[in-house]
C-alpha atoms as a PDB file:
ATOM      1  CA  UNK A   1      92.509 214.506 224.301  1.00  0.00           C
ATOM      2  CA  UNK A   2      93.044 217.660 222.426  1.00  0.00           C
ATOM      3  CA  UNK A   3      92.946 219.502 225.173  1.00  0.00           C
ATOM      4  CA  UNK A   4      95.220 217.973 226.794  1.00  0.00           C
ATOM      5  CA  UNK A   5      98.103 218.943 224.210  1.00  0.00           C
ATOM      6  CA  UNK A   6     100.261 221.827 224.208  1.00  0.00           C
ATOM      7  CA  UNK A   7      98.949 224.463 221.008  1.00  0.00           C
ATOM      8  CA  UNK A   8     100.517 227.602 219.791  1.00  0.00           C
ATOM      9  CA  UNK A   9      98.084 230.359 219.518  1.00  0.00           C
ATOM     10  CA  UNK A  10     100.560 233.616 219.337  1.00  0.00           C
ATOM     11  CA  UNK A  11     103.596 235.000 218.017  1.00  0.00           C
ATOM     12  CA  UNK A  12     105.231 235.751 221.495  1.00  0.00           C
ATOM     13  CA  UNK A  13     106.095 239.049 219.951  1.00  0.00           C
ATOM     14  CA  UNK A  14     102.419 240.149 219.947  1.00  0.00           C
ATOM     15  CA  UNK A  15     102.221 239.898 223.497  1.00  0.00           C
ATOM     16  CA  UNK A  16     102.705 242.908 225.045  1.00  0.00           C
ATOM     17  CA  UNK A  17     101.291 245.197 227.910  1.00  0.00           C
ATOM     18  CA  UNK A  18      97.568 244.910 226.816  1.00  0.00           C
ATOM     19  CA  UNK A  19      95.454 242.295 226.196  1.00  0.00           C
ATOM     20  CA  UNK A  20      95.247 240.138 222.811  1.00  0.00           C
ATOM     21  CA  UNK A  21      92.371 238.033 221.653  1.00  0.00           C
ATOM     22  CA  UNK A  22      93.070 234.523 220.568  1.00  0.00           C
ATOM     23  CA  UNK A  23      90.905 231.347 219.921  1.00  0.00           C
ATOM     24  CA  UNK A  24      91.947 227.742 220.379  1.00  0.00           C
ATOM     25  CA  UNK A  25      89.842 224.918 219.846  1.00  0.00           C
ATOM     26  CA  UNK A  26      86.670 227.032 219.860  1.00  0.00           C
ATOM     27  CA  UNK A  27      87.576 228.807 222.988  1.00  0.00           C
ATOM     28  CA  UNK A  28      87.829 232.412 223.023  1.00  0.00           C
ATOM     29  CA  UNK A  29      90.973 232.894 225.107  1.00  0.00           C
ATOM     30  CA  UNK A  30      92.467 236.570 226.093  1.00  0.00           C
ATOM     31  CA  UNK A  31      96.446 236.627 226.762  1.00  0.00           C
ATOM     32  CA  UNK A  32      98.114 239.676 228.363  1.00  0.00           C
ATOM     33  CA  UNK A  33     101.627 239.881 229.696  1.00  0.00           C
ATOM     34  CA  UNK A  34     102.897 241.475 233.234  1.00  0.00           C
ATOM     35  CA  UNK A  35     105.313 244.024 234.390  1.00  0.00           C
ATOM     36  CA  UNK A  36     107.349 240.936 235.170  1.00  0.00           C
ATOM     37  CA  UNK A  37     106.911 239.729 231.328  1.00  0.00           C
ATOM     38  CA  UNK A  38     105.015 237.262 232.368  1.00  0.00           C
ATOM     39  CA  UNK A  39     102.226 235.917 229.894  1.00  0.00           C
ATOM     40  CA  UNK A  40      98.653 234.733 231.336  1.00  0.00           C
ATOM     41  CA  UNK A  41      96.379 232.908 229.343  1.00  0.00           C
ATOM     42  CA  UNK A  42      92.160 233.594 230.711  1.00  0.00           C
ATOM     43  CA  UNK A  43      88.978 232.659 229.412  1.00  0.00           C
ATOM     44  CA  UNK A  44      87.676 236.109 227.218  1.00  0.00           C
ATOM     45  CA  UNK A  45      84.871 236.601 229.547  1.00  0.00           C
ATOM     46  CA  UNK A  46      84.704 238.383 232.967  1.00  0.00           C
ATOM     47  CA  UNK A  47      82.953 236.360 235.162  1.00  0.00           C
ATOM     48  CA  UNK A  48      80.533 239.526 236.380  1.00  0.00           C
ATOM     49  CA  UNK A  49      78.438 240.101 233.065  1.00  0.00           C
ATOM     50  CA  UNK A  50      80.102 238.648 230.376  1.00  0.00           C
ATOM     51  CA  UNK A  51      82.260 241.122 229.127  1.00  0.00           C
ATOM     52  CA  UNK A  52      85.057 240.634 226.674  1.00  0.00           C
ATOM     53  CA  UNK A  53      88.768 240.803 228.742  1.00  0.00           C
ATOM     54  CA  UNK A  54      90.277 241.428 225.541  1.00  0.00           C
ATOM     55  CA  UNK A  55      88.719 245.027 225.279  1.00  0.00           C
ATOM     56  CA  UNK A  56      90.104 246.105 228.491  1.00  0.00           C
ATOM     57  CA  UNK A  57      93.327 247.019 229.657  1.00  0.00           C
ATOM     58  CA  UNK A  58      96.406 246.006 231.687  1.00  0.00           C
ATOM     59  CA  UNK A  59      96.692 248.132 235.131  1.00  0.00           C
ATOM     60  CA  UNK A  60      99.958 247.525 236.259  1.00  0.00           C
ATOM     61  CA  UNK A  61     100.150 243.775 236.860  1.00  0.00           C
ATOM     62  CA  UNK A  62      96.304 243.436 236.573  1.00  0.00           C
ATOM     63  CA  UNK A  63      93.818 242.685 233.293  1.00  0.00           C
ATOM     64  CA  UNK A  64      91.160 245.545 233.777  1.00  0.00           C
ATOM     65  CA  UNK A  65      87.739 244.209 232.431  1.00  0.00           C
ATOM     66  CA  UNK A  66      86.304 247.358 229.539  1.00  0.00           C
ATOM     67  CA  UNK A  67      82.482 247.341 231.139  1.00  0.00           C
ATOM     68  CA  UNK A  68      83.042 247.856 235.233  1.00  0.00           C
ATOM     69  CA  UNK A  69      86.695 247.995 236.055  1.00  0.00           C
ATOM     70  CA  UNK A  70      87.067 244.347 237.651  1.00  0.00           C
ATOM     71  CA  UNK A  71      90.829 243.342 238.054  1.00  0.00           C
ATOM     72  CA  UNK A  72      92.406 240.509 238.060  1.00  0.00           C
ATOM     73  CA  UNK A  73      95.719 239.212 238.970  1.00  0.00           C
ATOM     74  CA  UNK A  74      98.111 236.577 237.543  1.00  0.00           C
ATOM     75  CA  UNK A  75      96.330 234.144 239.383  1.00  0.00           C
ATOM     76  CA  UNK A  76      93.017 234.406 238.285  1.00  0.00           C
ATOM     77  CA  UNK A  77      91.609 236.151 241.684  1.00  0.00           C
ATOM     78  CA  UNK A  78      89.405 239.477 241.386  1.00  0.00           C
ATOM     79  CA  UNK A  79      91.475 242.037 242.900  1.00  0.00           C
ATOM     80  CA  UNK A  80      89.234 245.010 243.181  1.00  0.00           C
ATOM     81  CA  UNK A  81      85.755 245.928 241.949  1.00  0.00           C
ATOM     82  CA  UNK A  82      85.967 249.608 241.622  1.00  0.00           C
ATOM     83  CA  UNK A  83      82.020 250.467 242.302  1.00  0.00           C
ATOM     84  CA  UNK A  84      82.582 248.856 246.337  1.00  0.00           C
ATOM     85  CA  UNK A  85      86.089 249.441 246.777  1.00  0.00           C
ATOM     86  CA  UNK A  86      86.546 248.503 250.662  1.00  0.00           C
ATOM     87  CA  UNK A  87      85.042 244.659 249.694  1.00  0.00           C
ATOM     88  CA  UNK A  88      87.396 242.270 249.019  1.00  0.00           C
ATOM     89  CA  UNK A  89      86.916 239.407 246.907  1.00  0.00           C
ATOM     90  CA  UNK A  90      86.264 235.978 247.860  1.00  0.00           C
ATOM     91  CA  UNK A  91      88.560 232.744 245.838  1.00  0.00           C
ATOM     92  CA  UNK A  92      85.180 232.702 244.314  1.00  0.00           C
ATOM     93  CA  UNK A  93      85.468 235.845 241.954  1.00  0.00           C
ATOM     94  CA  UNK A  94      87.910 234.848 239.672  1.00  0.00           C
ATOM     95  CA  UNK A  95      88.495 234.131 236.200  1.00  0.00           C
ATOM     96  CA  UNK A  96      89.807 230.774 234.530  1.00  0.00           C
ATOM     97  CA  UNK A  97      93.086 230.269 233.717  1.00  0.00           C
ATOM     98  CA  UNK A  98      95.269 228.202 231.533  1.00  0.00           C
ATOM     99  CA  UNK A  99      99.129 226.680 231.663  1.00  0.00           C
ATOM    100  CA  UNK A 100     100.990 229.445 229.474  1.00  0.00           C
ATOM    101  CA  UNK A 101     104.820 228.556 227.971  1.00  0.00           C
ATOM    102  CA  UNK A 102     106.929 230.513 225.750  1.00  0.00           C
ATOM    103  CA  UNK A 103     109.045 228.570 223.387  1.00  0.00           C
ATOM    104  CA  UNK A 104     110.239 228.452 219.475  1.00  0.00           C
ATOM    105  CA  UNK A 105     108.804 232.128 219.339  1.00  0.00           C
ATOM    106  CA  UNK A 106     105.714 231.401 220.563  1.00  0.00           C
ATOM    107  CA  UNK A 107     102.987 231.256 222.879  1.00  0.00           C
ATOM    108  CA  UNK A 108     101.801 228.198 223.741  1.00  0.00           C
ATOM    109  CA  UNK A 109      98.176 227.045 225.726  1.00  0.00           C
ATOM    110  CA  UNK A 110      97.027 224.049 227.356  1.00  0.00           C
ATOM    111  CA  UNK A 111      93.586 224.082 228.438  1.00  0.00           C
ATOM    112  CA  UNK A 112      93.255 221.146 230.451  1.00  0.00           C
ATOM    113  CA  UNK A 113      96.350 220.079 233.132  1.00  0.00           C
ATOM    114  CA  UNK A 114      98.449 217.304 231.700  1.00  0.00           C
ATOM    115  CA  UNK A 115     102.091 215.764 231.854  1.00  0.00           C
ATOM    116  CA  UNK A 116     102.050 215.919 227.960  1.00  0.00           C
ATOM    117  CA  UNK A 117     104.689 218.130 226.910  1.00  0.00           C
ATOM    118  CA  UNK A 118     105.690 221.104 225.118  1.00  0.00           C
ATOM    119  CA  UNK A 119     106.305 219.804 220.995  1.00  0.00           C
ATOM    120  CA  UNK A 120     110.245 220.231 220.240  1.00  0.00           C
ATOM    121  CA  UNK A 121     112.164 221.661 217.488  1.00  0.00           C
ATOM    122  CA  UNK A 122     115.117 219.682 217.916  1.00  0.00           C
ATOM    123  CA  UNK A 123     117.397 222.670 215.905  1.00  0.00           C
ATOM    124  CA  UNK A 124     115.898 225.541 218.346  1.00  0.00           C
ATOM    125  CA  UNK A 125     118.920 225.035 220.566  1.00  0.00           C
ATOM    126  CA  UNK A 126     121.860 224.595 217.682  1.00  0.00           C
ATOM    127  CA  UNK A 127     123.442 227.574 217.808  1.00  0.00           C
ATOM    128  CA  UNK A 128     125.101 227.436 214.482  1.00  0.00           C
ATOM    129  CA  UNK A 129     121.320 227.860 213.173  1.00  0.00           C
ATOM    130  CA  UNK A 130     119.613 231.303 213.098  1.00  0.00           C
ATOM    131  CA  UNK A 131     116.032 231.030 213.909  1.00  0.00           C
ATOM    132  CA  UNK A 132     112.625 233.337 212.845  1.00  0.00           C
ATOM    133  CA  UNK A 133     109.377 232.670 212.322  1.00  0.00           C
ATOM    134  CA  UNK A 134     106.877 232.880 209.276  1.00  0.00           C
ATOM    135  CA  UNK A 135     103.257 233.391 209.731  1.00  0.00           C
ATOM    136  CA  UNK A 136     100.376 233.468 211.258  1.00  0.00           C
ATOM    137  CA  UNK A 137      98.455 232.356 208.472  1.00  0.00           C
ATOM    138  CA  UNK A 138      94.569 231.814 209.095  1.00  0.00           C
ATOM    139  CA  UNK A 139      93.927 228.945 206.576  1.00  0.00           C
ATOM    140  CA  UNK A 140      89.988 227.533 205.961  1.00  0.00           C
ATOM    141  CA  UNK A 141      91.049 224.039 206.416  1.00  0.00           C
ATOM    142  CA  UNK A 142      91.568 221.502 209.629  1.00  0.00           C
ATOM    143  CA  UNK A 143      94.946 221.171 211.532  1.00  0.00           C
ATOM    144  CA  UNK A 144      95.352 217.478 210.392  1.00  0.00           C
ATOM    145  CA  UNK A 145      94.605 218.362 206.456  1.00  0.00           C
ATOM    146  CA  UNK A 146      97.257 221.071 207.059  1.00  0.00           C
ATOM    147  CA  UNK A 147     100.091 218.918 208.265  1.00  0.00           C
ATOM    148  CA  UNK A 148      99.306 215.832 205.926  1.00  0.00           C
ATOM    149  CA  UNK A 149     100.075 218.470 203.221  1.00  0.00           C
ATOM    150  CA  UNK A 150     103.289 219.419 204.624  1.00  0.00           C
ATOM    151  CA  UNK A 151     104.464 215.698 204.749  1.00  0.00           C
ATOM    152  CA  UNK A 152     103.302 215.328 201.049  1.00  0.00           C
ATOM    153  CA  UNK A 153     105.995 215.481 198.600  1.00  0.00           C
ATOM    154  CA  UNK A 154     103.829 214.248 195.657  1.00  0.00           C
ATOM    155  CA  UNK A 155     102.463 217.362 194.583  1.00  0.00           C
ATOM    156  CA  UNK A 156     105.885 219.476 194.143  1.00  0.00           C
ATOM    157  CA  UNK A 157     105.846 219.245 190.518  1.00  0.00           C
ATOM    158  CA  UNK A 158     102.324 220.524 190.236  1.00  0.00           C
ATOM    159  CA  UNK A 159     101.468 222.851 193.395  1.00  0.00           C
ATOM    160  CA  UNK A 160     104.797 224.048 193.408  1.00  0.00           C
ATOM    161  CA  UNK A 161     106.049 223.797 189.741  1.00  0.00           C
ATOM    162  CA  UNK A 162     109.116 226.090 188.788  1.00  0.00           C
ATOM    163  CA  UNK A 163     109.866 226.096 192.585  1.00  0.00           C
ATOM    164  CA  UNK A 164     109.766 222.362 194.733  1.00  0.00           C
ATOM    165  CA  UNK A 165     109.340 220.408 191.269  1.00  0.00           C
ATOM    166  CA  UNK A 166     108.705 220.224 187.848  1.00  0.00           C
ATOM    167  CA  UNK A 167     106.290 218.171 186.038  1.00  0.00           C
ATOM    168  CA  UNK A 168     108.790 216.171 184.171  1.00  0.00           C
ATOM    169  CA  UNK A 169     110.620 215.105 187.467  1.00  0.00           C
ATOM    170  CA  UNK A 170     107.579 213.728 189.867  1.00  0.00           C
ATOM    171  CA  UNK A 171     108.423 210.166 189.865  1.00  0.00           C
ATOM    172  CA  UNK A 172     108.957 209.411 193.569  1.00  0.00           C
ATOM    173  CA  UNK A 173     111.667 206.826 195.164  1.00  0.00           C
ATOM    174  CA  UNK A 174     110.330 205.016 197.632  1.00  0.00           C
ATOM    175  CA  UNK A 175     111.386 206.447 201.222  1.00  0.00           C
ATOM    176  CA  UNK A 176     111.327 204.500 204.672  1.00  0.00           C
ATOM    177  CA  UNK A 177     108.135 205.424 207.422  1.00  0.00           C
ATOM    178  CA  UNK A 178     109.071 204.098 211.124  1.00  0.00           C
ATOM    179  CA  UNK A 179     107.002 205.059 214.433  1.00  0.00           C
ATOM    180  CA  UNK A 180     109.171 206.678 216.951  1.00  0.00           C
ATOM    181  CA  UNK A 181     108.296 207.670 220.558  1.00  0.00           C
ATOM    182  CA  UNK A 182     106.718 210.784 219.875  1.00  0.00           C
ATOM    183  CA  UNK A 183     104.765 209.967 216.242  1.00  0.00           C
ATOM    184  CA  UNK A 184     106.009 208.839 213.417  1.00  0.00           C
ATOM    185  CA  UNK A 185     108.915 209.807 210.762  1.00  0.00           C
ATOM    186  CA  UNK A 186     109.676 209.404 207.193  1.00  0.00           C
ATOM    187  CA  UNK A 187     113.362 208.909 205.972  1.00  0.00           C
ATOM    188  CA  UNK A 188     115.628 208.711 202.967  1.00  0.00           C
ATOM    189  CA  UNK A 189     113.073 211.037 200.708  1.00  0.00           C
ATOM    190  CA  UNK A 190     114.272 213.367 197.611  1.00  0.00           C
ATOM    191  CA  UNK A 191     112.892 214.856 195.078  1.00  0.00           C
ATOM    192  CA  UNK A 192     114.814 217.030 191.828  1.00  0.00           C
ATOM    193  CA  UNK A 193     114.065 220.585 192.726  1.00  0.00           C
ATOM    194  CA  UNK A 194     114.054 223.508 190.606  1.00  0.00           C
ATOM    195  CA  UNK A 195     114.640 225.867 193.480  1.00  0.00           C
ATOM    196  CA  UNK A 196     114.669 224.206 196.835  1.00  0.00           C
ATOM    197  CA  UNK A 197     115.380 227.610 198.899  1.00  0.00           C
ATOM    198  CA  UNK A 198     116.367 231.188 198.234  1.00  0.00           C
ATOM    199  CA  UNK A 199     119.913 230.660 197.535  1.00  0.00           C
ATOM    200  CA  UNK A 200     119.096 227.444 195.170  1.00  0.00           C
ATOM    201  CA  UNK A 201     121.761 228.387 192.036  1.00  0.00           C
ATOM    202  CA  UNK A 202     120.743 225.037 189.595  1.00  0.00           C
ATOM    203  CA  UNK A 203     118.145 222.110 190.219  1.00  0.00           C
ATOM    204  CA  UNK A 204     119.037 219.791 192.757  1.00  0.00           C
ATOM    205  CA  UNK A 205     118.301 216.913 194.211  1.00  0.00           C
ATOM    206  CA  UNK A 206     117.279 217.392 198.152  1.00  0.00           C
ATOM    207  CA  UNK A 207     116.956 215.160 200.830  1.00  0.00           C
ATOM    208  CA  UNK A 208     114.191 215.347 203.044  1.00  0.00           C
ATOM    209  CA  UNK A 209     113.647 213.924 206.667  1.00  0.00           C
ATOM    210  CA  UNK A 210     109.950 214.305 208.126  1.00  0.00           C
ATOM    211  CA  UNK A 211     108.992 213.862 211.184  1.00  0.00           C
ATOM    212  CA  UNK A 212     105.585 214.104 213.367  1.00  0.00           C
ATOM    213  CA  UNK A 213     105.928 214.904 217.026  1.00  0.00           C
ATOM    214  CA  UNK A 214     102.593 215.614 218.094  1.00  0.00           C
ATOM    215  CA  UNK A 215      99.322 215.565 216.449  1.00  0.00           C
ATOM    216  CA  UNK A 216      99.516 219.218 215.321  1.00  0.00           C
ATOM    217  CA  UNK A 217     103.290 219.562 214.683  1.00  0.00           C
ATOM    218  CA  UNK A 218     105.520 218.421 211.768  1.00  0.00           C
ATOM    219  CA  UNK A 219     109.194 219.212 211.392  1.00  0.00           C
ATOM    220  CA  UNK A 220     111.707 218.684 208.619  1.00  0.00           C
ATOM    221  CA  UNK A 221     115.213 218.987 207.316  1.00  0.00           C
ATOM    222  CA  UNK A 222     116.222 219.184 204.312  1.00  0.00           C
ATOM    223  CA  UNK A 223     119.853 219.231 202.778  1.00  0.00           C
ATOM    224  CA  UNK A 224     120.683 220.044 199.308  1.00  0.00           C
ATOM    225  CA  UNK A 225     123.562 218.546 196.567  1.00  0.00           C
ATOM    226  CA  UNK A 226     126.265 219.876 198.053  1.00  0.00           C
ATOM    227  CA  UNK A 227     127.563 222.485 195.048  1.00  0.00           C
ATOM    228  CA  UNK A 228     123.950 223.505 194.167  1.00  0.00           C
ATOM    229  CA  UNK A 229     123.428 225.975 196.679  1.00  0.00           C
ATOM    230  CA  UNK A 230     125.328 228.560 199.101  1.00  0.00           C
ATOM    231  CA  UNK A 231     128.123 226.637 200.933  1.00  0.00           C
ATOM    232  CA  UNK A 232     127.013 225.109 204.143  1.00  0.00           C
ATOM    233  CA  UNK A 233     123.107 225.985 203.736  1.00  0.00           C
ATOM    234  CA  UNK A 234     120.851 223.810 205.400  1.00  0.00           C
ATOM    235  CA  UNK A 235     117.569 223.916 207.003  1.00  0.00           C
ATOM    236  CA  UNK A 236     114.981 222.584 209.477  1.00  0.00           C
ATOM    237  CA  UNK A 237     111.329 223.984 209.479  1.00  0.00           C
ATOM    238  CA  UNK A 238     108.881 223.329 212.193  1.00  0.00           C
ATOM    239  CA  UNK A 239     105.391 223.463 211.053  1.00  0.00           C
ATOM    240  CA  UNK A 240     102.639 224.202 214.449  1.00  0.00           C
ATOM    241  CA  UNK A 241      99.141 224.635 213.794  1.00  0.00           C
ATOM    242  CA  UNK A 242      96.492 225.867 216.189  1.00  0.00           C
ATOM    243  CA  UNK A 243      93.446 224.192 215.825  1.00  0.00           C
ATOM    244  CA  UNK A 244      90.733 227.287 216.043  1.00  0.00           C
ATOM    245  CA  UNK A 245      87.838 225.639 214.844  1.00  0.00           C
ATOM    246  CA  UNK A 246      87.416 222.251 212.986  1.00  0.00           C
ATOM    247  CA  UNK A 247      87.730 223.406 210.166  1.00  0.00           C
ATOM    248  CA  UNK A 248      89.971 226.240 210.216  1.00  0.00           C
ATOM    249  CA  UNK A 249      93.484 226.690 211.904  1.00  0.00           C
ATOM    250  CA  UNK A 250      95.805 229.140 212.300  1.00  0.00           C
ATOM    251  CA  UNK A 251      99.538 228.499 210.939  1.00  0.00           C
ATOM    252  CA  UNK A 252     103.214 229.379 211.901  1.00  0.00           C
ATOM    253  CA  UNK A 253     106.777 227.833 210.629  1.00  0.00           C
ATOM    254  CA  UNK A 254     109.755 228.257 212.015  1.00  0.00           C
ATOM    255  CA  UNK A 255     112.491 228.101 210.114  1.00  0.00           C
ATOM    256  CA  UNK A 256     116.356 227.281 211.790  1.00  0.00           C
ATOM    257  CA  UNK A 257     119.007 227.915 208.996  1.00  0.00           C
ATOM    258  CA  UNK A 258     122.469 228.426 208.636  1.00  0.00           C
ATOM    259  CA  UNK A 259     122.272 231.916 206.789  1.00  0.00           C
ATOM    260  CA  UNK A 260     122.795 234.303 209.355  1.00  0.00           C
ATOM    261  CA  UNK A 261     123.042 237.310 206.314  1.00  0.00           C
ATOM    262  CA  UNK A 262     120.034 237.707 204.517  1.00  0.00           C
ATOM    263  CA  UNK A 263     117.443 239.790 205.571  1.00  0.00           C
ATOM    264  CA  UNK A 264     114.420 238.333 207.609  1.00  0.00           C
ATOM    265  CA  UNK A 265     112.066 239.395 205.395  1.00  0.00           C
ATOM    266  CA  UNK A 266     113.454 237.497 202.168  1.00  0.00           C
ATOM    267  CA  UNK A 267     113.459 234.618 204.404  1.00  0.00           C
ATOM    268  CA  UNK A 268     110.417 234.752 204.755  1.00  0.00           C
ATOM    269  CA  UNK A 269     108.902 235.630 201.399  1.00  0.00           C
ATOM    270  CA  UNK A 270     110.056 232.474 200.056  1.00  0.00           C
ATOM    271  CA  UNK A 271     108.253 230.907 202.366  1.00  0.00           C
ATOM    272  CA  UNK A 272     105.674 232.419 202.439  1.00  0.00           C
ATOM    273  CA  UNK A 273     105.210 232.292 198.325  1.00  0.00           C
ATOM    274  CA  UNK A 274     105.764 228.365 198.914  1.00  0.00           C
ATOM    275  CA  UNK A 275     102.819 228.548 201.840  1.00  0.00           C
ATOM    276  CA  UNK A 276     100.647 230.616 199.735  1.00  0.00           C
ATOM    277  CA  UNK A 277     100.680 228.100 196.282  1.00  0.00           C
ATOM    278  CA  UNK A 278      99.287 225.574 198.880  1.00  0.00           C
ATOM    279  CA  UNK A 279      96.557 227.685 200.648  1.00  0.00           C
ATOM    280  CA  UNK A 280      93.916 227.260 197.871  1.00  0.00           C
ATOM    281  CA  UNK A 281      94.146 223.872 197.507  1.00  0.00           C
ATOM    282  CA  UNK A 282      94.346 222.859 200.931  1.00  0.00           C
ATOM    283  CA  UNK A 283      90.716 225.092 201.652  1.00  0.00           C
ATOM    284  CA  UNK A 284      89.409 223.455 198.623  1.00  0.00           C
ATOM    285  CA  UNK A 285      89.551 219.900 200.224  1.00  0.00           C
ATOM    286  CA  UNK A 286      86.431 218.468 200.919  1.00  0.00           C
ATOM    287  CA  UNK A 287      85.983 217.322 203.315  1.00  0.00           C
ATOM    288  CA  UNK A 288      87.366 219.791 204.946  1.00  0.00           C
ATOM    289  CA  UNK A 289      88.266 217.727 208.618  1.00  0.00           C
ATOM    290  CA  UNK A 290      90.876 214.808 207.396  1.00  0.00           C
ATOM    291  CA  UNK A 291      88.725 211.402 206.850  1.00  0.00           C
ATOM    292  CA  UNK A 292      90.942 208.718 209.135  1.00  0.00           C
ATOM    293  CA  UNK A 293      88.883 205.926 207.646  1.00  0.00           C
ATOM    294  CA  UNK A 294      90.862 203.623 205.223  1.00  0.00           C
ATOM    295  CA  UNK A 295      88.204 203.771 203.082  1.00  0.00           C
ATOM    296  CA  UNK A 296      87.126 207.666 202.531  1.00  0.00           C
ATOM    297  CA  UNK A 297      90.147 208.435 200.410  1.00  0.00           C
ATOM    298  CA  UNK A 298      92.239 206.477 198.025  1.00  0.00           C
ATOM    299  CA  UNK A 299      96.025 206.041 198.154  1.00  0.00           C
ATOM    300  CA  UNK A 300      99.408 205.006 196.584  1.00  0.00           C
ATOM    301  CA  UNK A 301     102.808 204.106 197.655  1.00  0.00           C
ATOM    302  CA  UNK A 302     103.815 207.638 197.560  1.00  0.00           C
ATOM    303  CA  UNK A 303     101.322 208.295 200.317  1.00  0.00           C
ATOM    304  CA  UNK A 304     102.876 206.387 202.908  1.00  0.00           C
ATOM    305  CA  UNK A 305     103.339 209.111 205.525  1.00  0.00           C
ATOM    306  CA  UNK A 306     100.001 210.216 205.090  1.00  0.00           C
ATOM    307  CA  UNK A 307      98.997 207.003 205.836  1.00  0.00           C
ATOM    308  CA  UNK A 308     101.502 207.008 208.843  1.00  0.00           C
ATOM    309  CA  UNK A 309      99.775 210.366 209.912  1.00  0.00           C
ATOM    310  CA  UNK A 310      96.350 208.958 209.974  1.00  0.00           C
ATOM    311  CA  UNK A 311      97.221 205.819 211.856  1.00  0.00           C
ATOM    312  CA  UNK A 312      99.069 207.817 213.990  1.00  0.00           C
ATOM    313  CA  UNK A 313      95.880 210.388 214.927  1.00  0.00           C
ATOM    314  CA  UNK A 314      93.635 207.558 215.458  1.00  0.00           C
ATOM    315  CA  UNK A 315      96.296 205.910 217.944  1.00  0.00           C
ATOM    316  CA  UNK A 316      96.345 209.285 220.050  1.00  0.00           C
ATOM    317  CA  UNK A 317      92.588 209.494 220.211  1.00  0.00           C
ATOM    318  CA  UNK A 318      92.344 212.382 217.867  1.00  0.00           C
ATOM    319  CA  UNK A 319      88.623 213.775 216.929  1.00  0.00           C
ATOM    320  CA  UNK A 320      89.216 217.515 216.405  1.00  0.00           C
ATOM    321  CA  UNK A 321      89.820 218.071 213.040  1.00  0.00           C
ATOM    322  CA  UNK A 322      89.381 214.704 211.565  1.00  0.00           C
ATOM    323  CA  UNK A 323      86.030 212.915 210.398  1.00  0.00           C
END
């Protein structure tokens, strides 16, 4: 099933005119882009002797394999083996390839043909929203344990005290969980916030709206008091996790605001000091891979997305990452 899915496994910035070594779902994976700026997605291993791809080199609009010069085109197909240059390659000699899309600043990989498509970001394509992206961060923990914490809003005052919440304000109203066509989504959720974003000028109560569109992808939006923060501020984050291993990921948000005059990079610090209070926790879970029985883990009300989540993964058919 996971295979099946659509997983991020690059900043599309980071592919450029030479190879890059990625992994996704324990598959060593080489990506390289074309004169055309096209990115291909291969298996990291030349089919003649075994040979990492990713130490090589792109030769014009071919990947050039470090140990005997094979090329390879787009396509797959050996182009030219240096040591008999007058043979030409059979279909035969070729490398595997994978489906390869570009999209909310990344590069995403399929490694097995499906109709299943590409997760969304439903604010990518507001234009009153300026987009960037935070990350990668290579966490020791599964994809699923990763995006139950990001649906969690029970450990603000503790995790993210001073910041998210306070530990005299972590009484939780109960919020609304309904399945929708793509996974499931949590509504009507708020918590008192210390300092809900960068701009945050007093404590205020924010709004929250989560949402799971595919097993590795969680989005929200979140609106502050209006007075509480700079005028018109808003924002939608899109959390997307490649599963590496199962039990460690690689992590990237995307964040789609409506502050189009602060600096990247303070963007992105306070996100990334929010990311970085959950890190240790979330590799100190054991088990590491999220437990979908009922049974493993206990619960409360205020874990009813979580709940949602798991439901949800064993619906799809989901066994990487989960126990």
């Amino acid at each position: 099933m996971e295979k099946s899915l659509w997983h991020p496994v690059a900043l599309a910035e980071a592919v450029v005119h030479a190879p890059l070594a990625v992994q996704l779902l324990e598959q060593d994976l080489v990506l390289w882009r074309d004169l055309a700026g096209q990115v291909h997605a291969f298996v990291d291993r030349c089919p003649h002797r075994g040979a990492r791809l990713s130490l090589g080199r792109v030769q014009a609009d071919r990947l050039e394999c470090p140990y005997h010069g094979w090329q390879f085109e787009g396509n797959g197909h050996c182009a030219l083996v240096p040591a008999v240059p007058d043979f030409v390659p059979p279909p035969a000699h070729c490398v595997r390839g994978f489906a390869v899309q570009e999209r909310h600043g990344l590069v995403w990989v399929q490694l097995e043909v499906s109709e299943t498509p590409l997760p969304q970001f439903p604010a990518e394509d507001d234009a009153r929203l300026r987009k960037l992206n935070c990350g990668p961060y290579d966490v020791a923990a599964s994809a699923p344990r990763i995006i139950e914490n990001f649906l969690d809003m029970s450990h603000f005052g503790f995790v993210h005290e001073g910041w998210l919440g306070s530990r005299d304000a972590t009484a939780m109203e109960r919020y609304g969980v309904e399945t929708t066509p793509t996974g499931v989504k949590a509504t009507n959720c708020k918590a008192r916030q210390p300092q809900s974003n960068l701009h945050s000028t007093a404590a205020a109560d924010v709004h929250y709206t989560y949402e799971v569109t595919d097993p590795y992808t969680a989005l929200l939006n979140k609106l502050p008091e209006e007075g509480t923060s700079k005028d018109g501020w808003y924002e939608s984050i899109g959390l997307f996790v490649c599963p590496i291993t199962p039990e460690t990921s690689r992590v990237w948000f995307r964040l789609a605001v409506a502050d189009f005059e602060t600096p990247d990079a303070q963007l992105q610090a306070f996100q990334h000091t929010i990311f970085t209070q959950d890190q240790p926790v979330l590799e100190s879970q054991q088990p590491k891979c999220l437990p979908l029985d009922s049974r493993a883990e206990l619960n409360s009300a205020a874990d009813r997305m979580s709940v949602a989540y798991r439901r949800y993964l064993q619906s799809r058919g989901i066994s990487f990452g989960v126990c």
